[in-house]
C-alpha atoms as a PDB file:
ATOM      1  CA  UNK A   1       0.000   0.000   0.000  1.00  0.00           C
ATOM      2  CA  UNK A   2       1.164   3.799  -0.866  1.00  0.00           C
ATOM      3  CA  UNK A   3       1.823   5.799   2.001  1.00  0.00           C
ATOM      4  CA  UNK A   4       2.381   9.225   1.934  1.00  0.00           C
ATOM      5  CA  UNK A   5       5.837  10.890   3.344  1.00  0.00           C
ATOM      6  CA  UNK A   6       4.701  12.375   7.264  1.00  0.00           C
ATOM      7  CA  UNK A   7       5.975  15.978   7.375  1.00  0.00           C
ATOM      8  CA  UNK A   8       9.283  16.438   9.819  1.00  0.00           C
ATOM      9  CA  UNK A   9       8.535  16.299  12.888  1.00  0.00           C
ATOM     10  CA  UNK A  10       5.513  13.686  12.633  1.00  0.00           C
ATOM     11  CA  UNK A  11       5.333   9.730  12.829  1.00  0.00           C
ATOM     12  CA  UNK A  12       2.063   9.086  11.342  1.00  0.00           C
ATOM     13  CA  UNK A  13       1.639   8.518   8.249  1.00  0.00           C
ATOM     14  CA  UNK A  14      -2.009   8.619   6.206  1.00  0.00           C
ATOM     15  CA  UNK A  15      -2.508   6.383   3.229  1.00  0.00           C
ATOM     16  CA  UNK A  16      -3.615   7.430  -0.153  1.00  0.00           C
ATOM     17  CA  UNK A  17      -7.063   6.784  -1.744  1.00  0.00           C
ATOM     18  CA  UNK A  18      -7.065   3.939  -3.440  1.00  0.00           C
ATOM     19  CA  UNK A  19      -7.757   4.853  -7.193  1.00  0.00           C
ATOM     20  CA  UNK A  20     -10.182   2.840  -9.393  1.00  0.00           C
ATOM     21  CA  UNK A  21      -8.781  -0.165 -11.687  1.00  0.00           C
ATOM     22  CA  UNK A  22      -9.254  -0.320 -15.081  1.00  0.00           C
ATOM     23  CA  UNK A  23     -11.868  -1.900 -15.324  1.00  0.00           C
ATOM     24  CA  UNK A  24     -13.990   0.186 -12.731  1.00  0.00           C
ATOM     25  CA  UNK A  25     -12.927   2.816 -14.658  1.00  0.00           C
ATOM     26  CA  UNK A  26     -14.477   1.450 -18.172  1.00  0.00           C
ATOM     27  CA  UNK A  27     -17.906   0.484 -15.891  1.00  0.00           C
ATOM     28  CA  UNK A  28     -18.388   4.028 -14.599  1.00  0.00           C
ATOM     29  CA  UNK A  29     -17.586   5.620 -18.355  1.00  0.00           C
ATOM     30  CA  UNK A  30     -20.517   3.082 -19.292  1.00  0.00           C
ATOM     31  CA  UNK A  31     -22.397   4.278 -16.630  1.00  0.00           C
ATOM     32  CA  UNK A  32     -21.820   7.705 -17.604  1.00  0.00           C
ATOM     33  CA  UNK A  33     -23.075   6.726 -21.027  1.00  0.00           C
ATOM     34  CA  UNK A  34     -26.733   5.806 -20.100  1.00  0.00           C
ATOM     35  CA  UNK A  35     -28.160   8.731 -19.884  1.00  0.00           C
ATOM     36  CA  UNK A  36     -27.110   9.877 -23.151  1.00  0.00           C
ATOM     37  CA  UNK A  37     -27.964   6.395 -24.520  1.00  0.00           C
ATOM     38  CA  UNK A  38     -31.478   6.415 -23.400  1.00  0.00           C
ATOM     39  CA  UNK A  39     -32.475  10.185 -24.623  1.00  0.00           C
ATOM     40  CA  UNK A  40     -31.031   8.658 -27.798  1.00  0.00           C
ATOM     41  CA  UNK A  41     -33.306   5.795 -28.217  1.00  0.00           C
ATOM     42  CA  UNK A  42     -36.102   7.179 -26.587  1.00  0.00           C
ATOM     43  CA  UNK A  43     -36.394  10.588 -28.881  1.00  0.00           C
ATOM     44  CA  UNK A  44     -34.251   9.290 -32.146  1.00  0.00           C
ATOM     45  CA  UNK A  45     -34.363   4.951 -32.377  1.00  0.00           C
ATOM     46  CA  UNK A  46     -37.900   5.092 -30.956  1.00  0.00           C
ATOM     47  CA  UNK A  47     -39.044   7.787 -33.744  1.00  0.00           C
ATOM     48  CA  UNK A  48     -37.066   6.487 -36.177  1.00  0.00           C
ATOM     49  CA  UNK A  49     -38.477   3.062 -35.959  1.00  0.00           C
ATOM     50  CA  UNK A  50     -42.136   4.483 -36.282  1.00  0.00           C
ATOM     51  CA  UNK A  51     -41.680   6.601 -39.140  1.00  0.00           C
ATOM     52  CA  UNK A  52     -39.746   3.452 -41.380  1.00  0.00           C
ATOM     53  CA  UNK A  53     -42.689   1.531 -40.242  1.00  0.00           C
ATOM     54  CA  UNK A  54     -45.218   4.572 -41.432  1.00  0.00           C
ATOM     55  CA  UNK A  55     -43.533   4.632 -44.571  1.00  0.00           C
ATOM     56  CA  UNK A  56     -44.404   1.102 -45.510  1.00  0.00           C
ATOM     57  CA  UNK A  57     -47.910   1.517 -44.686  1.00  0.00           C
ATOM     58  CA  UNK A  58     -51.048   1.121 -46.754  1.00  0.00           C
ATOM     59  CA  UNK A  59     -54.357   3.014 -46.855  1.00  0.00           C
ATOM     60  CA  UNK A  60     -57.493   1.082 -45.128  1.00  0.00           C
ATOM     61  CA  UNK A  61     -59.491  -0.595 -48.003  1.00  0.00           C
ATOM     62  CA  UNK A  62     -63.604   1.937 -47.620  1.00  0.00           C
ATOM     63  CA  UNK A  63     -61.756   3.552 -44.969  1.00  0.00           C
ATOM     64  CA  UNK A  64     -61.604   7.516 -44.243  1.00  0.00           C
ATOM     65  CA  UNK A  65     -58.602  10.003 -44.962  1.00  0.00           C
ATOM     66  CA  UNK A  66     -55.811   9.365 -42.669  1.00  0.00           C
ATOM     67  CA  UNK A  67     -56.173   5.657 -41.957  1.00  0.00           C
ATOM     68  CA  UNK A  68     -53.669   3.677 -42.559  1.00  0.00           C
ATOM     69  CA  UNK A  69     -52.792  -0.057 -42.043  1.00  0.00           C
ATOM     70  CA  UNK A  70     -49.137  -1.755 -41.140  1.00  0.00           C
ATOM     71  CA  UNK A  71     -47.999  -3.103 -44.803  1.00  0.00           C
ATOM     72  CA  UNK A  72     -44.781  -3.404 -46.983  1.00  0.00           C
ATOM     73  CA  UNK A  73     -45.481  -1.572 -49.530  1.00  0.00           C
ATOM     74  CA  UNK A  74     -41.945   0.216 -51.276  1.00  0.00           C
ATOM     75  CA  UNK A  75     -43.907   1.179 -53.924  1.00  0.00           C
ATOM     76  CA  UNK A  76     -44.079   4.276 -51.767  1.00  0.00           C
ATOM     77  CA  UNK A  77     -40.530   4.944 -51.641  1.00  0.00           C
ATOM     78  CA  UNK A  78     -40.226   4.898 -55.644  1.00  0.00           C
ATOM     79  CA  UNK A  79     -43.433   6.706 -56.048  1.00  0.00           C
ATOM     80  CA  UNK A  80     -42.461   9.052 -53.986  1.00  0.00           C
ATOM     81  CA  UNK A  81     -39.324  10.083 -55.614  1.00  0.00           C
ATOM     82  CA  UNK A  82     -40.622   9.519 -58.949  1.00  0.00           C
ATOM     83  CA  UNK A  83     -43.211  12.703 -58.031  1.00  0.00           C
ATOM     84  CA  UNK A  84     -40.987  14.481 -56.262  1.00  0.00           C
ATOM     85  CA  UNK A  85     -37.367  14.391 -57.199  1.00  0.00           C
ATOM     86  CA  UNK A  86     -37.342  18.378 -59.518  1.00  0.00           C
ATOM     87  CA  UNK A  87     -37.947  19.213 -55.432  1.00  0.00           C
ATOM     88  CA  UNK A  88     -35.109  17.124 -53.825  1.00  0.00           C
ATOM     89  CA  UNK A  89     -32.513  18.813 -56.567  1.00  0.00           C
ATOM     90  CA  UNK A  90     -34.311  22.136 -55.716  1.00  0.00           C
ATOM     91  CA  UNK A  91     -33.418  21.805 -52.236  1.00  0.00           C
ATOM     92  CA  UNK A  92     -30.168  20.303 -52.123  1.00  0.00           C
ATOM     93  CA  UNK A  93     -29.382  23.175 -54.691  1.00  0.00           C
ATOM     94  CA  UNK A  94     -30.586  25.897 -52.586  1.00  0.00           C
ATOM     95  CA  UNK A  95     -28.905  24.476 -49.740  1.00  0.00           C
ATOM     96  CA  UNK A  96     -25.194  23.945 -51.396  1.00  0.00           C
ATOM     97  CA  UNK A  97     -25.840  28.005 -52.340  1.00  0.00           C
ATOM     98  CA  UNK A  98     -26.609  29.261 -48.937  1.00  0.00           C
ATOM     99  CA  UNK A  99     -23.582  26.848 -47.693  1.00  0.00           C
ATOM    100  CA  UNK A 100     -20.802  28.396 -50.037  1.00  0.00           C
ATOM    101  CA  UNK A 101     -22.389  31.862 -49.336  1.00  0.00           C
ATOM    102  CA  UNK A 102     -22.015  31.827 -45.866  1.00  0.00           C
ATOM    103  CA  UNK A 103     -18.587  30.258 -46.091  1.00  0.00           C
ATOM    104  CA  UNK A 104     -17.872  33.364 -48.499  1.00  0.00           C
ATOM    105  CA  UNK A 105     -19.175  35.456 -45.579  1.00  0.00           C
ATOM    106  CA  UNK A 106     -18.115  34.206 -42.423  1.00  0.00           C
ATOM    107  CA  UNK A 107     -15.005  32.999 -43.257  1.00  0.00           C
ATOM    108  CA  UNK A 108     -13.746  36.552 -43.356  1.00  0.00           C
ATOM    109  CA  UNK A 109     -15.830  37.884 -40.438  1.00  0.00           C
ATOM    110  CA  UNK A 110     -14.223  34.764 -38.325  1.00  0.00           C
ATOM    111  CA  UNK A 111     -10.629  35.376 -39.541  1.00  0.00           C
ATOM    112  CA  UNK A 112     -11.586  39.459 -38.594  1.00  0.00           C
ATOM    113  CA  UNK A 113     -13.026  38.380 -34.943  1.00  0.00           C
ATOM    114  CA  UNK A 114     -10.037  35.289 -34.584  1.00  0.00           C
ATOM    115  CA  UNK A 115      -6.758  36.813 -35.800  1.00  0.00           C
ATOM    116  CA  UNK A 116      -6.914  40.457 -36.178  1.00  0.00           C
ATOM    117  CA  UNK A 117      -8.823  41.255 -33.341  1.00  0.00           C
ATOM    118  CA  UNK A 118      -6.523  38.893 -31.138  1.00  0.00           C
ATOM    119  CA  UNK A 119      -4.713  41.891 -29.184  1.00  0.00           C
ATOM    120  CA  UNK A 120      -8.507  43.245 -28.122  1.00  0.00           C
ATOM    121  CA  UNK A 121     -10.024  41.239 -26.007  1.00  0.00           C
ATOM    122  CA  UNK A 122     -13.081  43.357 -25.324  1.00  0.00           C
ATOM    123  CA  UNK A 123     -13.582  44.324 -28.858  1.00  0.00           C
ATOM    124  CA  UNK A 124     -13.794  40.410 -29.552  1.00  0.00           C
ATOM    125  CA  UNK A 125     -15.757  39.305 -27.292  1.00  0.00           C
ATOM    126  CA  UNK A 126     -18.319  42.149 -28.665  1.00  0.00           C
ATOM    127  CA  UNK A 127     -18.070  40.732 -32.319  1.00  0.00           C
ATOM    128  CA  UNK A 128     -19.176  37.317 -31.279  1.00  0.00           C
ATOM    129  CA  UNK A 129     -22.041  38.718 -29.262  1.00  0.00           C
ATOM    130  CA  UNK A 130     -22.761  40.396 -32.562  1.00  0.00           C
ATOM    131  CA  UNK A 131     -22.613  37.554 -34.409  1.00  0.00           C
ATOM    132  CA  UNK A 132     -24.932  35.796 -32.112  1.00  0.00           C
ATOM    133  CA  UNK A 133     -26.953  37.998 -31.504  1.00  0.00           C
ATOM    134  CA  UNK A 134     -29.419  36.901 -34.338  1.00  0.00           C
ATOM    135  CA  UNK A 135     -30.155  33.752 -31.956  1.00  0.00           C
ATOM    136  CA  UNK A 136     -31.909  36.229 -29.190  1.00  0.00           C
ATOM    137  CA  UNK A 137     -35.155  36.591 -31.791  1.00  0.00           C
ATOM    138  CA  UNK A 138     -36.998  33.842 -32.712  1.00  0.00           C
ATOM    139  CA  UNK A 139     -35.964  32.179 -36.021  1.00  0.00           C
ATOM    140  CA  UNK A 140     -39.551  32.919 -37.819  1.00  0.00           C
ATOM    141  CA  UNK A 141     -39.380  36.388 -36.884  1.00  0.00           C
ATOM    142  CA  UNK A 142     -35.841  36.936 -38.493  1.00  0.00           C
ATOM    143  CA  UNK A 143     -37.075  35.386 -41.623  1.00  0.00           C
ATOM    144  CA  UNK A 144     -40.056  37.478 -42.083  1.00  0.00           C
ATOM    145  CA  UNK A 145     -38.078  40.709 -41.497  1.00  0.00           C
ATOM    146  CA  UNK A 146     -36.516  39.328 -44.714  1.00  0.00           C
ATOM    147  CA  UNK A 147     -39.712  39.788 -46.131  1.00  0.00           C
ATOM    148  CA  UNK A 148     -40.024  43.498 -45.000  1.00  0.00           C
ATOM    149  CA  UNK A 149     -36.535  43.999 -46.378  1.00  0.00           C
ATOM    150  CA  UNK A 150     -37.018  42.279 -49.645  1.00  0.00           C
ATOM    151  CA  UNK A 151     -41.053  43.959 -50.282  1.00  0.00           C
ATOM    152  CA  UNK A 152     -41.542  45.865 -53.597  1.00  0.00           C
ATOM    153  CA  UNK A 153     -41.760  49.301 -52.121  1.00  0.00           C
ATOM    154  CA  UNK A 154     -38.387  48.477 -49.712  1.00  0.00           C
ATOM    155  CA  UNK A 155     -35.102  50.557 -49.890  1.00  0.00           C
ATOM    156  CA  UNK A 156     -33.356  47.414 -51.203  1.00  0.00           C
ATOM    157  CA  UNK A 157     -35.965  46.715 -54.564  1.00  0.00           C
ATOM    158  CA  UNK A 158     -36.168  50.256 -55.454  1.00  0.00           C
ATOM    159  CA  UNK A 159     -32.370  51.027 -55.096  1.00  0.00           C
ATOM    160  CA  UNK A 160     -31.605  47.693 -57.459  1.00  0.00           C
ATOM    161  CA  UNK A 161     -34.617  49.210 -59.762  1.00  0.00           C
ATOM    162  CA  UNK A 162     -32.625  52.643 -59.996  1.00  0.00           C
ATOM    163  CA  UNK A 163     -29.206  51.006 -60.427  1.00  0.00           C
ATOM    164  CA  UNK A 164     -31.065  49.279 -63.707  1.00  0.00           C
ATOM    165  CA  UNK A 165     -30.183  45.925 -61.716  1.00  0.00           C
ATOM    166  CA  UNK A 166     -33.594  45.045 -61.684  1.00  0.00           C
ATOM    167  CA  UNK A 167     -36.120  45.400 -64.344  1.00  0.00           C
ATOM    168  CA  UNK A 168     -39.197  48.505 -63.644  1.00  0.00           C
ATOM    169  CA  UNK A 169     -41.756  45.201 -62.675  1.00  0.00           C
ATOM    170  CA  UNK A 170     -39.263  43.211 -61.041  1.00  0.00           C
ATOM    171  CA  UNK A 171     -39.182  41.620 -57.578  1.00  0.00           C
ATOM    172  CA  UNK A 172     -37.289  39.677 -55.005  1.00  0.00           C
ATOM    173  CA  UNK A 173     -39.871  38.539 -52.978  1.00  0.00           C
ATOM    174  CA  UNK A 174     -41.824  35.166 -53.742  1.00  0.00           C
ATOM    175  CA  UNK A 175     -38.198  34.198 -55.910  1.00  0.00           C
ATOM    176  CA  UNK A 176     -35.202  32.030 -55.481  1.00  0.00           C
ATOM    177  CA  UNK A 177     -33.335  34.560 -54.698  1.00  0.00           C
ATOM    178  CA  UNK A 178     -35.635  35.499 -51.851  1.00  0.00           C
ATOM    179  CA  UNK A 179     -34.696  31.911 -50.546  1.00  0.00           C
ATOM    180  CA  UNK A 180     -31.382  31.370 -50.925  1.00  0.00           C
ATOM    181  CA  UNK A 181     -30.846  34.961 -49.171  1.00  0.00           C
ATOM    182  CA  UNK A 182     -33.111  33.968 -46.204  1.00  0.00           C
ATOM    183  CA  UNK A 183     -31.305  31.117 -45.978  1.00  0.00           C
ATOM    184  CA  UNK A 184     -27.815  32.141 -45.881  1.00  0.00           C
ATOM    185  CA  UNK A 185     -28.472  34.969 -43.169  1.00  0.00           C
ATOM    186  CA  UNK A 186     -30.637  32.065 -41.157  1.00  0.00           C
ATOM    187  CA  UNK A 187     -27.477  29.632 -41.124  1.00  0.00           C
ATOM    188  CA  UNK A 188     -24.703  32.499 -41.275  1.00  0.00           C
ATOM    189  CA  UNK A 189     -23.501  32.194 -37.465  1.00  0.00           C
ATOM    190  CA  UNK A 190     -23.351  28.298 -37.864  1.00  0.00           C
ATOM    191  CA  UNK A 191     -20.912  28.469 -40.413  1.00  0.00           C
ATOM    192  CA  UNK A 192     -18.703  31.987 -38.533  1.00  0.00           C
ATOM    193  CA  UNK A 193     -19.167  30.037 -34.922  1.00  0.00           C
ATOM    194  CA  UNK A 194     -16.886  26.921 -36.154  1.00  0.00           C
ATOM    195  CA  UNK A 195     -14.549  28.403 -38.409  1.00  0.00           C
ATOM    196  CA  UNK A 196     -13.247  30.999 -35.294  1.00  0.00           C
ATOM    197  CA  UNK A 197     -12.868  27.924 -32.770  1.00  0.00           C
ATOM    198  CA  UNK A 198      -9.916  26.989 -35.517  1.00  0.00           C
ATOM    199  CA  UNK A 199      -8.327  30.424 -36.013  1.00  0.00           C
ATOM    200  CA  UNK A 200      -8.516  31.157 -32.813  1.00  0.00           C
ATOM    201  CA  UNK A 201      -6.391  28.399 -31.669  1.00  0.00           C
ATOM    202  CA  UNK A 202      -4.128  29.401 -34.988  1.00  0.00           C
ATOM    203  CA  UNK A 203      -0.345  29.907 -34.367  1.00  0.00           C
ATOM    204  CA  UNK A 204       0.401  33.321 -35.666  1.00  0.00           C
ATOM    205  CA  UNK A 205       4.433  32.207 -35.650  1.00  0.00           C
ATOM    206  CA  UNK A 206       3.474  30.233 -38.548  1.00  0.00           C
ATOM    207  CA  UNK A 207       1.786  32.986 -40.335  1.00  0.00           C
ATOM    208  CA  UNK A 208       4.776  34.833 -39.509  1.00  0.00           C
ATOM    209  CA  UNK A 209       7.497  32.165 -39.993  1.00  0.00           C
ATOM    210  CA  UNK A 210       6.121  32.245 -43.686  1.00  0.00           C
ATOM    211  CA  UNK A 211       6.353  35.839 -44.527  1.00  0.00           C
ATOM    212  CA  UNK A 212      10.102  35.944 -43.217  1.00  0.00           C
ATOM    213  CA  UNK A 213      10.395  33.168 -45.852  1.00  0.00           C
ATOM    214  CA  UNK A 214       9.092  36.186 -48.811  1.00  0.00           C
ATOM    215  CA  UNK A 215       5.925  34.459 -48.852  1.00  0.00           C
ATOM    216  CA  UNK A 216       3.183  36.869 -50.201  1.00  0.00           C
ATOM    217  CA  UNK A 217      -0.303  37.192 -48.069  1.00  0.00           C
ATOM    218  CA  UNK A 218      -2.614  34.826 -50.666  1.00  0.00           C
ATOM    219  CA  UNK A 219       0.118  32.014 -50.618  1.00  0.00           C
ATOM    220  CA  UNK A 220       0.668  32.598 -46.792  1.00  0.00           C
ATOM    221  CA  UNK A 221      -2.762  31.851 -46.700  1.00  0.00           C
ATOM    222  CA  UNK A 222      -2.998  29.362 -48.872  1.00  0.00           C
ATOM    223  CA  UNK A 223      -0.928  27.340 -47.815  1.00  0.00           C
ATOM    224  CA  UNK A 224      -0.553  27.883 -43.832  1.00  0.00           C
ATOM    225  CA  UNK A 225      -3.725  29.603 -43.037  1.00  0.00           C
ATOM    226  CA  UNK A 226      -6.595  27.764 -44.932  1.00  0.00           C
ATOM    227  CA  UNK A 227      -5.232  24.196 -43.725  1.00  0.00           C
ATOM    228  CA  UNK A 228      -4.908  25.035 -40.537  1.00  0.00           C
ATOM    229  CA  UNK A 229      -8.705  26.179 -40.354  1.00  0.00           C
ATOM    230  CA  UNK A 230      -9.866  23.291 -42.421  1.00  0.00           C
ATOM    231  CA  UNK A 231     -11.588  21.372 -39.537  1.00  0.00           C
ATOM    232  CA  UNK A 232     -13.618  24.933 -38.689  1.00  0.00           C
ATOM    233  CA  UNK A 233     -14.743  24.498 -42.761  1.00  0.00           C
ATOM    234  CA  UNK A 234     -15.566  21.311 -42.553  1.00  0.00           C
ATOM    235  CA  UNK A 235     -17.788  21.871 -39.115  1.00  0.00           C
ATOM    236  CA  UNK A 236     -19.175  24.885 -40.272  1.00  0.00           C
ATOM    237  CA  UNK A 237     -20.481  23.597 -43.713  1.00  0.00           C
ATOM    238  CA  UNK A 238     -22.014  20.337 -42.452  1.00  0.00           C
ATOM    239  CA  UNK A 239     -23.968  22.356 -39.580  1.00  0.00           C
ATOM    240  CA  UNK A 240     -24.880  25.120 -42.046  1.00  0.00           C
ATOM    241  CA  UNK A 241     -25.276  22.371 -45.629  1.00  0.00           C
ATOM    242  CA  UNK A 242     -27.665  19.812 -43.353  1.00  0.00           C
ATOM    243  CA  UNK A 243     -30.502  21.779 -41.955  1.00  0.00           C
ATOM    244  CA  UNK A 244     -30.365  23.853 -45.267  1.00  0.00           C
ATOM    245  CA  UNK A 245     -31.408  21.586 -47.142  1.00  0.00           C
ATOM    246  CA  UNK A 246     -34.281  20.024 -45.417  1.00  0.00           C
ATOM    247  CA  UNK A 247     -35.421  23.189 -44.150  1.00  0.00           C
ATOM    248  CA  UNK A 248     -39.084  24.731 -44.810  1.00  0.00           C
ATOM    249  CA  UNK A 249     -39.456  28.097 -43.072  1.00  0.00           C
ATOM    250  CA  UNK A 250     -37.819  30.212 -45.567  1.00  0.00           C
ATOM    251  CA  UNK A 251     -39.410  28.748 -48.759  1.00  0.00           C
ATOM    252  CA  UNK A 252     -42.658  28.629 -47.028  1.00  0.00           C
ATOM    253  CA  UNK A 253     -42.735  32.643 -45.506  1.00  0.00           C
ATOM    254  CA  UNK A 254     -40.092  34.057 -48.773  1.00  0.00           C
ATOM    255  CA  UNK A 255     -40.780  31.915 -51.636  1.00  0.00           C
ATOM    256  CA  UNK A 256     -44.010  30.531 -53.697  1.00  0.00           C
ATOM    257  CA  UNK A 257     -44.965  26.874 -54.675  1.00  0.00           C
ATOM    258  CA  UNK A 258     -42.318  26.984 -57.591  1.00  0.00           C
ATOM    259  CA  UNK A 259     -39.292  27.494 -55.139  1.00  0.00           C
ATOM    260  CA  UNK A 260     -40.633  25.046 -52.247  1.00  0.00           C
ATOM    261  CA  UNK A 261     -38.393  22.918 -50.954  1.00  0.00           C
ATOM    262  CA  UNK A 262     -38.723  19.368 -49.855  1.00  0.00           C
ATOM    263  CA  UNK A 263     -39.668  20.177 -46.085  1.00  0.00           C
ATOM    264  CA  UNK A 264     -42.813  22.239 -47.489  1.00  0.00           C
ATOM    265  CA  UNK A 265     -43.693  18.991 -49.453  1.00  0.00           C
ATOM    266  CA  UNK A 266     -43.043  17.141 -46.295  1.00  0.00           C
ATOM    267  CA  UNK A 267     -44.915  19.711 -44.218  1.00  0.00           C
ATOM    268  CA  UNK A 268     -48.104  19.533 -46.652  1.00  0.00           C
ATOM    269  CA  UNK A 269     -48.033  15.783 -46.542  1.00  0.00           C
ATOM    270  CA  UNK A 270     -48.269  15.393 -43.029  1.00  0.00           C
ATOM    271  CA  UNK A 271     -50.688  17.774 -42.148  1.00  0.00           C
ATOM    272  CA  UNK A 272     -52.570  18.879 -45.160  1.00  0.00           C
ATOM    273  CA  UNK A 273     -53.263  16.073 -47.535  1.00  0.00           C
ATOM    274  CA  UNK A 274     -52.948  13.674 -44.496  1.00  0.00           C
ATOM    275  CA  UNK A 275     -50.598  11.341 -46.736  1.00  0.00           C
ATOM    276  CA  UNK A 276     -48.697   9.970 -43.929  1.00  0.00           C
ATOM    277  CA  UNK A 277     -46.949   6.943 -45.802  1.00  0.00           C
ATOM    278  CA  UNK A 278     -45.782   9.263 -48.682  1.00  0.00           C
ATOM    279  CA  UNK A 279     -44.685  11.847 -46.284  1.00  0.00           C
ATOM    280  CA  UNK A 280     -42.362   9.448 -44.257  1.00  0.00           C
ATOM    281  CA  UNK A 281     -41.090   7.671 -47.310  1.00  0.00           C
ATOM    282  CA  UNK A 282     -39.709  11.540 -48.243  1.00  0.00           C
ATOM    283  CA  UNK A 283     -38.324  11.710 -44.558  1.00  0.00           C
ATOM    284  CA  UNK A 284     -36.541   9.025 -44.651  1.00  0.00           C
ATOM    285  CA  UNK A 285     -35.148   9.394 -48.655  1.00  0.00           C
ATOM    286  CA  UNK A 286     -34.552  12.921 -47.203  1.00  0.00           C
ATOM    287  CA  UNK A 287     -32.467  11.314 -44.091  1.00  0.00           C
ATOM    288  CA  UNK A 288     -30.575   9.145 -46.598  1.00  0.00           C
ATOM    289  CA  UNK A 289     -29.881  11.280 -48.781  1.00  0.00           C
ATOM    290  CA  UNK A 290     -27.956  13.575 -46.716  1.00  0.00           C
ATOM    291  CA  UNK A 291     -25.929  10.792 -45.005  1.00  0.00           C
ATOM    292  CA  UNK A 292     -24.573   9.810 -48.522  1.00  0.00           C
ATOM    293  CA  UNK A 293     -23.512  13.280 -48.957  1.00  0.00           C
ATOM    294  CA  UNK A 294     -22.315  14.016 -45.635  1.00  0.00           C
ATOM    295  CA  UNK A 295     -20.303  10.434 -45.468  1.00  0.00           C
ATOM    296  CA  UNK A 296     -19.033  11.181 -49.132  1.00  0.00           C
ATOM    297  CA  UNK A 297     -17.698  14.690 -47.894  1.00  0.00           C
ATOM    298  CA  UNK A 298     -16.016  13.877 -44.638  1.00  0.00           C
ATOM    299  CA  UNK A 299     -14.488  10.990 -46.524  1.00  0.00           C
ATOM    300  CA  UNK A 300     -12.848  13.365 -48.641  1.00  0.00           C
ATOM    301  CA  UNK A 301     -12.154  16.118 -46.061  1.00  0.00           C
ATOM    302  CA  UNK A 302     -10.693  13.858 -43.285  1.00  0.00           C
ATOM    303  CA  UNK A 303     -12.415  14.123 -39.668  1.00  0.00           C
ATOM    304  CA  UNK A 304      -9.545  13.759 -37.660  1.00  0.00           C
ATOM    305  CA  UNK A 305      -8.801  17.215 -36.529  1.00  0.00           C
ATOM    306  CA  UNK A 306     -12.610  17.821 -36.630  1.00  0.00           C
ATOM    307  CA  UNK A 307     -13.929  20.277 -34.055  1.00  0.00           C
END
C-alpha cells in the first residue's frame, strides 16, 4: 500500500485513496453513457423506428382520410421520388448556395473576430455577441423581417430598380433569390461560430514564420492559413449544408410553390393532404440522402482534426 511521506517532525503517516482499476474505470464511463444512450433511443431509435414503419404503410381498403394499415409496400418509396425528385434537386441546390455563401461570408468575419482582433479582447468578445446575436429573436421572426426587407416598395428593390439591376416590374420577394438569401443569413452564425474555434487556436508564428520566408499574403494563406482552419470548414459547412437543405421556413414565408423545398412537401403531406406513408417515405429518402452526402464529404475532407 502507498503511504504518503509524514511531514518532519511527525510519525504518522495517512494512506492514499485507493484509485479505481481499469476496469472500474471502463464500468463508470458506461455508466456515464446511459443517460445519453437512453435520450437517444427514446427521442431518435424510438421515432425512427415508427416513421420506417409509417412509410411502408397502406391506406385502409372503404376507410376515411388518414387511416392507414401496417404493410410493406416500397412502392411508396419509388413513387415518392418519382413525383418528387425536380424538389429534392431544388433543395439540395438551394442548400449547397446558402452553404458556399455563408462560407464566403463568415469565413472573413471569423478570420476578422479570430486573428486580427486577437490583441482586443473586449472588442472580440463584442463581435461574437454580434454575431450571435441573431439567436436572441426567434428564427420565424428573423425570416419574415426578410420579407419586409425584400417587399416591392423596400429601400433594397427600389435602389436595385434605380441602379437598372432590376427590371421597372421586377421583384425579389416570392423568388429564389428570396430563398437562398433567407437562408444564408438564417445559417450564417453556424458556419462563422466553427470556423473561429480553428483560427482562434491558430499559431500566428506560422503565419509569420512564412512571410520571413518572402511568402506573399494569398500564398501565406494558402498554404498555412486555410489548412490550418480546415476542420472549422468542414464543421461549419455540415452544420450550415444539413438543416439547409431540409429546411421549410424560408421557402414557405419568402418563396411561392415553384421554389418550395422538400420540407414544405413534407410539411403539406403530413398535415394537409394527411398522406402519412408518402410523407415518411420523403423523410426518410430525405435522411438518406444527406448521409450519402455528408459520409461522401467527410471521406474526402478527413475528420480527424474535426472540431
Amino acid at each position: 500500500m502507498a503511504v504518503a511521506h509524514a511531514p518532519a517532525g511527525h510519525d504518522r503517516v495517512s494512506p492514499t485513496p485507493t484509485e479505481p482499476g481499469p476496469g472500474r474505470r471502463r464500468q463508470l464511463g458506461w455508466l456515464l453513457t446511459l443517460p445519453g444512450l437512453g435520450w437517444l433511443a427514446l427521442f431518435f431509435a424510438l421515432p425512427i423506428a415508427l416513421l420506417f414503419s409509417t412509410s411502408l404503410m397502406v391506406p385502409v381498403p372503404g376507410g376515411d382520410i388518414g387511416q392507414f394499415e401496417p404493410a410493406f409496400r416500397v412502392a411508396n418509396y419509388t413513387e415518392a421520388l418519382a413525383e418528387y425528385w425536380p424538389t429534392f434537386v431544388r433543395s439540395f441546390a438551394y442548400g449547397l448556395l446558402a452553404t458556399v455563401l455563408a462560407l464566403l461570408i463568415g469565413y472573413p468575419l471569423a478570420y476578422v473576430v479570430a486573428v486580427k482582433c486577437r490583441r482586443f479582447p473586449t472588442l472580440q468578445a463584442l463581435l461574437l455577441v454580434l454575431i450571435i446575436a441573431p439567436f436572441f429573436t426567434s428564427f420565424i421572426l428573423r425570416t419574415i423581417a426578410w420579407r419586409q426587407i425584400l417587399a416591392d416598395e423596400g429601400v433594397v428593390v427600389q435602389t436595385m430598380q434605380a441602379l437598372a439591376l432590376l427590371p421597372g416590374d421586377g421583384r425579389l420577394t416570392a423568388t429564389s433569390f428570396a430563398v437562398v438569401a433567407g437562408l444564408t443569413y438564417n445559417f450564417v452564425p453556424f458556419m462563422t461560430l466553427p470556423i473561429y474555434a480553428s483560427l482562434e487556436r491558430l499559431d500566428l508564428r506560422y503565419v509569420e514564420a512564412g512571410q520571413d520566408l518572402y511568402a506573399g499574403p494569398w500564398t501565406t494563406f494558402r498554404t498555412v492559413t486555410w489548412p490550418l482552419s480546415l476542420p472549422g470548414v468542414v464543421a461549419g459547412t455540415l452544420l450550415t449544408f444539413i438543416p439547409a437543405s431540409g429546411d421549410y421556413v424560408n421557402a414557405a414565408l419568402l418563396g411561392t410553390s415553384r421554389t418550395q423545398m422538400i420540407g414544405n412537401v413534407i410539411e403539406s403531406r403530413f398535415f394537409r393532404i394527411v398522406d402519412y406513408p408518402t410523407a415518411a417515405a420523403l423523410s426518410f429518402l430525405l435522411m438518406a440522402t444527406i448521409l450519402v452526402i455528408v459520409f461522401l464529404y467527410i471521406r474526402r475532407a478527413g475528420t480527424e482534426d474535426l472540431v
